[in-house]
Protein backbone atom coordinates (compact mmCIF):
# COMPACT_ATOMS: atom_id res chain seq x y z
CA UNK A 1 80.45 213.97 171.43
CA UNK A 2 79.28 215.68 174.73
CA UNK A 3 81.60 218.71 176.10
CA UNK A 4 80.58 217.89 179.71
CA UNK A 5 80.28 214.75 181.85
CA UNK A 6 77.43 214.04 184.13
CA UNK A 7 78.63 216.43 187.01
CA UNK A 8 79.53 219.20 184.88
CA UNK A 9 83.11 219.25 184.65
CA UNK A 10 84.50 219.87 181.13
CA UNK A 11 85.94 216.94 179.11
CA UNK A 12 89.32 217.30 177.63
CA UNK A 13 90.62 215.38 174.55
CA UNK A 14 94.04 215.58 175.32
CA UNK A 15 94.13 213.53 178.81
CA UNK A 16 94.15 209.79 176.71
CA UNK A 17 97.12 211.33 174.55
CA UNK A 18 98.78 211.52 177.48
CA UNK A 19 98.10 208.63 178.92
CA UNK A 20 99.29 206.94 176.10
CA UNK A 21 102.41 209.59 175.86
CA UNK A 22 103.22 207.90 179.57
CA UNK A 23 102.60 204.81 178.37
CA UNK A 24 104.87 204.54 176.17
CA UNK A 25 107.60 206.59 177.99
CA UNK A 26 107.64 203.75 180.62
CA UNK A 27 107.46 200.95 178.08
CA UNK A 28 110.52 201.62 175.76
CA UNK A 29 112.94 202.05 178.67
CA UNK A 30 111.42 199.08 179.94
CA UNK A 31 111.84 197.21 176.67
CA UNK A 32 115.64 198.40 176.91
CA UNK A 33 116.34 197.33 180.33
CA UNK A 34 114.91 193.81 179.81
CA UNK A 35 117.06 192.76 176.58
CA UNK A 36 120.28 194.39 178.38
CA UNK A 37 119.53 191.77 180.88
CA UNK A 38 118.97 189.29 179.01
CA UNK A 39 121.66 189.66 177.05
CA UNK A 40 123.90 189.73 179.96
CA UNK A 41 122.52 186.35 180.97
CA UNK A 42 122.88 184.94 177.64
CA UNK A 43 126.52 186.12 177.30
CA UNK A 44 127.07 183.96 180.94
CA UNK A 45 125.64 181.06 180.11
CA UNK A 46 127.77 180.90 176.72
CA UNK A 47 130.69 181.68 178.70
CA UNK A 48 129.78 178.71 181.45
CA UNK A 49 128.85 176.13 177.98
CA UNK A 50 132.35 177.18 176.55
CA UNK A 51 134.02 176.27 180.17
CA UNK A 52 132.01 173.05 180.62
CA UNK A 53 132.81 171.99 177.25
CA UNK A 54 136.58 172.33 177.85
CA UNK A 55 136.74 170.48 180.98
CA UNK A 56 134.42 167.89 179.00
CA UNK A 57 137.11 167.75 176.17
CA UNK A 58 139.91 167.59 178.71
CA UNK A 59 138.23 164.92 180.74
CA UNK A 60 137.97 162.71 177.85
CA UNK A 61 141.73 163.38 176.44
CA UNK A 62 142.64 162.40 179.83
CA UNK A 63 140.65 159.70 180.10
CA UNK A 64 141.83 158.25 176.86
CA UNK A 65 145.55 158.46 177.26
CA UNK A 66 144.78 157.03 181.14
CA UNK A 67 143.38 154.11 178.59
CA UNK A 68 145.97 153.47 176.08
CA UNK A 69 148.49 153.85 178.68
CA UNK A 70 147.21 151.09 180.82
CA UNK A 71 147.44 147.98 177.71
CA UNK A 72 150.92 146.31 177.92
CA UNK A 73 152.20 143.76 175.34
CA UNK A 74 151.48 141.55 177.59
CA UNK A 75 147.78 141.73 177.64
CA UNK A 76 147.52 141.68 174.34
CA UNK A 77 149.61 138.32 174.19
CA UNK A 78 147.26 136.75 176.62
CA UNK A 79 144.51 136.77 174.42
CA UNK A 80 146.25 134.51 171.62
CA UNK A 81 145.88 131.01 171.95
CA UNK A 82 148.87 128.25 170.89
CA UNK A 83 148.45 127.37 167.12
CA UNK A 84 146.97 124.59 166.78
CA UNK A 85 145.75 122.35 164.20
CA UNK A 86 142.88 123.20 161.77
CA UNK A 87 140.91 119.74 163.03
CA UNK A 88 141.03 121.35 166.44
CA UNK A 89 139.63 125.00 165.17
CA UNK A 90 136.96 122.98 163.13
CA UNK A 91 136.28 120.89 166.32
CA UNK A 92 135.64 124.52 168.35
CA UNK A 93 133.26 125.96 165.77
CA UNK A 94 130.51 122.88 165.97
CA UNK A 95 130.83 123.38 169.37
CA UNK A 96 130.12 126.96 169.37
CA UNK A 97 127.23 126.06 167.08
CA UNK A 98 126.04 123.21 169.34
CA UNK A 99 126.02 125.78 172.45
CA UNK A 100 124.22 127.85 170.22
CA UNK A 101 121.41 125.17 169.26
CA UNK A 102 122.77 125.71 166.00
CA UNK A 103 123.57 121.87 165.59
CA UNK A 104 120.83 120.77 163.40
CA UNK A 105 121.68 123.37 160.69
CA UNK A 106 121.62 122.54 156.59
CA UNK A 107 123.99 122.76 154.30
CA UNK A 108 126.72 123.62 156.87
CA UNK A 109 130.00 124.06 155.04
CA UNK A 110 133.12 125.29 157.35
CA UNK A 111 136.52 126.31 155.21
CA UNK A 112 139.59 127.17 157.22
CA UNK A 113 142.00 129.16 155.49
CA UNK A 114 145.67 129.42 156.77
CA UNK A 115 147.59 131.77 154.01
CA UNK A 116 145.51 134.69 154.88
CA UNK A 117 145.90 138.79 154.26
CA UNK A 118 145.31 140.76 157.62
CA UNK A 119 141.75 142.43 158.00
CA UNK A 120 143.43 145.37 159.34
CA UNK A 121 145.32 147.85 158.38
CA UNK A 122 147.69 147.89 161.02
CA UNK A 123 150.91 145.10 160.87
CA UNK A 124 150.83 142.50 163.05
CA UNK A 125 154.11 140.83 164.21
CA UNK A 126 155.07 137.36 162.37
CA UNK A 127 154.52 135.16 165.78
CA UNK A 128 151.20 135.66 164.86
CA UNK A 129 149.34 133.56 162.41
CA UNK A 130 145.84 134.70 161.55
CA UNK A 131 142.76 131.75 160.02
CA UNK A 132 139.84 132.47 158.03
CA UNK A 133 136.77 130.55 158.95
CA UNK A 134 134.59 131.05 156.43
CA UNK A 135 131.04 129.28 157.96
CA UNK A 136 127.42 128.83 155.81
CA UNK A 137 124.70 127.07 156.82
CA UNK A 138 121.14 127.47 156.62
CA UNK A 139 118.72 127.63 159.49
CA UNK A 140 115.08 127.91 159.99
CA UNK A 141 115.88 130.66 162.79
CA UNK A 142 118.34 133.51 162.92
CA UNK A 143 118.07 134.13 166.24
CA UNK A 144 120.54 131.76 167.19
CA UNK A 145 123.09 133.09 165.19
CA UNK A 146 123.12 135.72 167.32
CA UNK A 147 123.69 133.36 170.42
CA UNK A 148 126.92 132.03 168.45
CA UNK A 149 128.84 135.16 167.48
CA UNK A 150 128.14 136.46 171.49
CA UNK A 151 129.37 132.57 172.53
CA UNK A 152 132.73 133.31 169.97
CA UNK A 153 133.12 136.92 171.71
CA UNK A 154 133.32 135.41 175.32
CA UNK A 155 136.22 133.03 174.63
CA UNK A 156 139.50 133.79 175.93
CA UNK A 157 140.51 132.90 172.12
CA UNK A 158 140.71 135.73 170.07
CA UNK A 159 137.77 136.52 167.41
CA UNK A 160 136.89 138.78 164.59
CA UNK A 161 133.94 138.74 162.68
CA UNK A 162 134.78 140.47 159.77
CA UNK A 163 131.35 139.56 157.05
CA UNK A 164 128.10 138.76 158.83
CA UNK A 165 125.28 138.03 155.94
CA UNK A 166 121.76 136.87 156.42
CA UNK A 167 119.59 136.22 153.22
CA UNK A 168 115.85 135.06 153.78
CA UNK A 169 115.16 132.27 150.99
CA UNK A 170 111.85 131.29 149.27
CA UNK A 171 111.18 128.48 151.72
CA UNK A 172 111.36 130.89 155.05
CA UNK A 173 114.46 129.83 155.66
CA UNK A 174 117.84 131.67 155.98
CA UNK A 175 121.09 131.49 154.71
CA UNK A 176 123.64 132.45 156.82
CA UNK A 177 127.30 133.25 156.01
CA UNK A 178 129.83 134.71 158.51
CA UNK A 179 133.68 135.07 158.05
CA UNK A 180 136.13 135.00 161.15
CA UNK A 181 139.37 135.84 161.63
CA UNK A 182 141.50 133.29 164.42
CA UNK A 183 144.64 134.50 165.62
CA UNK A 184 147.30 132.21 167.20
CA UNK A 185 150.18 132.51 168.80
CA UNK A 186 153.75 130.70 167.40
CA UNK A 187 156.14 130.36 170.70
């Protein structure tokens, strides 16, 4: 390696270790500084997740009691039809399945059930008297099916579809069983 540049001047090995001596005296304090900052951001934006997160919680405590608090007795009552006779209930459910195009269905076999168990776990009070409808019929299309449970959820009566089964049989047809709970009213 030459001793002397173009012009004369001596060359010295020690000016890159410098450099690099610099270097690296401006990068490490610079490395420091950055992850303090960082750091300090990252601390405030858990602190502002922890905050939004309780007023989320408390918004929805408050938002459920606001719910439970507003059903009466009342409203509940309003949803029970009078009992009525097991004709009539069996009179509702081809209708639901007309509405439905459902009318033209095989095999259709509709059991009504008075001396039922509740399907919840709650108790309900004795003025109310619950029916199982236990409904099969086959159909070449399911889709309607879907068109009669939505027709039994809009009635003022009220519904509960506790077993929904579709089974596809060998001759592209499909079976269809569905089990609903009726509850009435006894004034």
């Amino acid at each position: 390696m030459r001793k002397y540049n173009v012009f004369g001047k001596k060359l010295s090995k020690m000016r890159p270790f410098y450099l690099l001596i610099i270097i690296f005296i401006i990068i490490i304090p610079a490395h420091f500084v950055l992850n303090y900052f960082q750091d300090e951001k990252l601390t405030e934006l858990n602190q502002e997740q922890i905050e939004l997160e309780a007023s989320i919680d408390q918004l929805l405590t408050s938002y459920q009691q606001d719910d439970t608090q507003s059903i009466n007795l009342g409203e509940i009552y309003s949803g029970f039809e009078y009992h009525h006779f097991d004709y009539y209930l069996e009179e509702e459910i081809n209708l639901y399945l007309d509405l439905a195009s459902l009318s033209l269905v095989e095999d259709k076999e509709i059991e009504i059930l008075s001396d039922v168990d509740i399907p919840f776990t709650e108790e309900i009070d004795d003025d109310i008297i619950i029916k199982k409808i236990e409904l099969a019929f086959t159909s070449s299309s399911h889709t309607n099916v879907i068109d009669f449970i939505e027709l039994l959820l809009e009635q003022d009566q009220l519904y509960y579809i506790d077993n929904y089964e579709v089974s596809l049989l060998t001759d592209d047809t499909y079976r269809i069983n569905i089990d609903i709970y009726a509850f009435y009213i006894i004034f």
